[in-house]
Protein backbone atom coordinates (compact mmCIF):
# COMPACT_ATOMS: atom_id res chain seq x y z
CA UNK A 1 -19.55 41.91 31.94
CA UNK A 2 -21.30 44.12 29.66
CA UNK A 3 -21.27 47.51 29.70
CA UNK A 4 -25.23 48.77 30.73
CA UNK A 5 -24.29 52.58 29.86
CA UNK A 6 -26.94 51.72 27.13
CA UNK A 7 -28.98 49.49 27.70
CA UNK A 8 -32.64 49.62 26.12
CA UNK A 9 -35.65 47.59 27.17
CA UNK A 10 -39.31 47.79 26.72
CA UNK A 11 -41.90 46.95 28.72
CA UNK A 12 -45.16 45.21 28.77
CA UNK A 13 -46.95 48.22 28.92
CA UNK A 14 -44.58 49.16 25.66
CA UNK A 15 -42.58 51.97 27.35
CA UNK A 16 -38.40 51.98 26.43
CA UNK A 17 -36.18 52.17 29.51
CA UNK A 18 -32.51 53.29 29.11
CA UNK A 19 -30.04 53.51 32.00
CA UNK A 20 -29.38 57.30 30.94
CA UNK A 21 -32.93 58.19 31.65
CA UNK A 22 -32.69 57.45 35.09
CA UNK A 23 -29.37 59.49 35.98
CA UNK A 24 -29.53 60.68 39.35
CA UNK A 25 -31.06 57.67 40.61
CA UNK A 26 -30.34 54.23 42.30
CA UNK A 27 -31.81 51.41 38.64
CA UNK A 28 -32.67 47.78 40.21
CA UNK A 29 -32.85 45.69 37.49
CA UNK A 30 -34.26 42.15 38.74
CA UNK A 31 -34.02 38.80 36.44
CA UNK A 32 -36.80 36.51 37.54
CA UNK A 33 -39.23 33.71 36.22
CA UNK A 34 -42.78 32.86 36.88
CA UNK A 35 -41.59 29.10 38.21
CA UNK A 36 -38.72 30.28 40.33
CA UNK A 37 -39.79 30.01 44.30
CA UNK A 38 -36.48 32.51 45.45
CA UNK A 39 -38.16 35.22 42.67
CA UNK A 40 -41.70 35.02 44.19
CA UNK A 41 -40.29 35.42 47.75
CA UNK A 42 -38.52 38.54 46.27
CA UNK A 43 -41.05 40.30 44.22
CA UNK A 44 -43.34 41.68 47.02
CA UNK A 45 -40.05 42.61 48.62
CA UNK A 46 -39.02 44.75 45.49
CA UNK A 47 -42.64 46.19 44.70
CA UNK A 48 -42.44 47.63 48.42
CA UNK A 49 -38.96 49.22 47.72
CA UNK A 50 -40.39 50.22 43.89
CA UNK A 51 -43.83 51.71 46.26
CA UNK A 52 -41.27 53.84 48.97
CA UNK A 53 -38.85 55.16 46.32
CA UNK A 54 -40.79 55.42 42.97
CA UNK A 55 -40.20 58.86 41.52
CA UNK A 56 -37.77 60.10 44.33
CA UNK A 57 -34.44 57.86 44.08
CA UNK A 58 -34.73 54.54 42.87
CA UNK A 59 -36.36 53.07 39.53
CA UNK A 60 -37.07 49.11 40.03
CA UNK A 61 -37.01 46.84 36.14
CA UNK A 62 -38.28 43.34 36.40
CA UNK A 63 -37.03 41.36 33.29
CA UNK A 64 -38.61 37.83 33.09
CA UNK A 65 -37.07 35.36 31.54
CA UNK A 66 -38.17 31.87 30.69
CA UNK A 67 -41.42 32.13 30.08
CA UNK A 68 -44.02 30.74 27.53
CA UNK A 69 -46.10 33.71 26.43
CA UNK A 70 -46.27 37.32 27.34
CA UNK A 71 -49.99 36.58 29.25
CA UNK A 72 -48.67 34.13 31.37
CA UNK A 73 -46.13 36.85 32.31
CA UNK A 74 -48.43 39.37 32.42
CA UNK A 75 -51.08 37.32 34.92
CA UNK A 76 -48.42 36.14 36.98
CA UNK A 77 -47.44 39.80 37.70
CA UNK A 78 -51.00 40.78 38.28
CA UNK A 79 -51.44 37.65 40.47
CA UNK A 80 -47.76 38.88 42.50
CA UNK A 81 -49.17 42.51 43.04
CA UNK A 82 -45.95 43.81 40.76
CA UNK A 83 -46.10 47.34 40.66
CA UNK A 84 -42.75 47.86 39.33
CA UNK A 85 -42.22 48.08 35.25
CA UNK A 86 -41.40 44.10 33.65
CA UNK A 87 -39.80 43.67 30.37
CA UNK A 88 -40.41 40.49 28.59
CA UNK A 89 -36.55 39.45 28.70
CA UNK A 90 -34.25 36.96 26.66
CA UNK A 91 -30.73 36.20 26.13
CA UNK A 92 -30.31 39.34 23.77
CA UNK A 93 -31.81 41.55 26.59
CA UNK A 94 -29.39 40.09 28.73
CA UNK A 95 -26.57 40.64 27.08
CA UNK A 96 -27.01 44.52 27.18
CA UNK A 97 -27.00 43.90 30.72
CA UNK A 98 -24.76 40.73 31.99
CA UNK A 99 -24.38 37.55 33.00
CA UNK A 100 -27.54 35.71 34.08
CA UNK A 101 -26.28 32.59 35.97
CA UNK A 102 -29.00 31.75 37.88
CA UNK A 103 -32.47 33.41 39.17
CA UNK A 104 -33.09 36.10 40.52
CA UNK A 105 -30.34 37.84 39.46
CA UNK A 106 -30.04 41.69 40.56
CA UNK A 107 -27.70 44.38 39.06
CA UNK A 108 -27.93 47.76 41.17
CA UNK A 109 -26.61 50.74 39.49
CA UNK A 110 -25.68 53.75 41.11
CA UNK A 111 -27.07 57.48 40.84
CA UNK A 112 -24.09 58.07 37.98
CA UNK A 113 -24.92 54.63 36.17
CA UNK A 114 -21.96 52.79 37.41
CA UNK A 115 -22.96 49.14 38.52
CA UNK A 116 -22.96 49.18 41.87
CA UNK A 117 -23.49 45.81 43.14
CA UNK A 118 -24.87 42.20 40.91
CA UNK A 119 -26.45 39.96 43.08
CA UNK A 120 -27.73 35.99 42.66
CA UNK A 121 -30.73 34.92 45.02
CA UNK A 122 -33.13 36.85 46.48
CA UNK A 123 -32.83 40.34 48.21
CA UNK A 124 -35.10 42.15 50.71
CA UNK A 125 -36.25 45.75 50.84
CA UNK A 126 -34.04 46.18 54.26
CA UNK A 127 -30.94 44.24 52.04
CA UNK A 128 -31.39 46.44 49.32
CA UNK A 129 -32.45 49.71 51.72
CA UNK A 130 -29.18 49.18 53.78
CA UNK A 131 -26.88 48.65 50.57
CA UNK A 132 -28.18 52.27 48.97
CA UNK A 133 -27.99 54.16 52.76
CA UNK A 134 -24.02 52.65 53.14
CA UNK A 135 -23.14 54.11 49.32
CA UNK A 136 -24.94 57.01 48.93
CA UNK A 137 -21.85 59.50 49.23
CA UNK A 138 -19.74 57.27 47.39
């Protein structure tokens, strides 16, 4: 797997995200693609976890991949209600990351920026809520 310490992606609204910016907090990055029915079940899940812990504890990334053109992206996450940042993704992108076997695909890192957990299929807020409450002190 590849090593996130320093990772670097931009979003749509063209600002960089690193994994060191966000020591001290939980990093959710989330693989997904506009045609993927698991992905739109989970993105109002992880735009209400983004909503409850943005700025305290936890940053959400969404990184689509496998789309046409940045618009469709872009109205797709409108359409979804996304409030979390989404990086136009590819198989460069995910290399600095990891594997991508299948979508969604969710890497949690911990408050140091170890990864935490990697996930394939969809999560819930409550999934990942319970997850972060069990490894807190560890």
């Amino acid at each position: 797997m590849a090593s996130a310490a320093g990772f670097s992606v931009r979003d749509m609204a063209g600002r960089v995200h690193r994994l060191s910016d966000y020591k001290g907090q939980w990093v959710l990055v989330n693989f997904w693609a506009t045609w993927c029915p698991p992905c739109r079940e989970e993105i109002p899940e992880l735009s209400a976890l983004y909503n409850r812990h943005r700025n305290k504890d936890l940053e959400v990334i969404g990184i689509a991949m496998d789309y046409r053109n940045p618009q469709q992206v872009r109205r797709f996450a409108n359409s979804m209600g996304v409030s979390y940042p989404v990086v136009l993704g590819d198989r460069e992108i995910a290399a600095q990351i990891g594997p991508v076997s299948g979508l969604p695909t969710t890497y949690l890192y911990n408050p140091q920026g170890k990864l935490s957990a990697y996930h394939v299929g969809p999560l819930t807020e409550a999934e990942v809520e319970r997850y972060i409450s069990t490894n807190k002190k560890k």
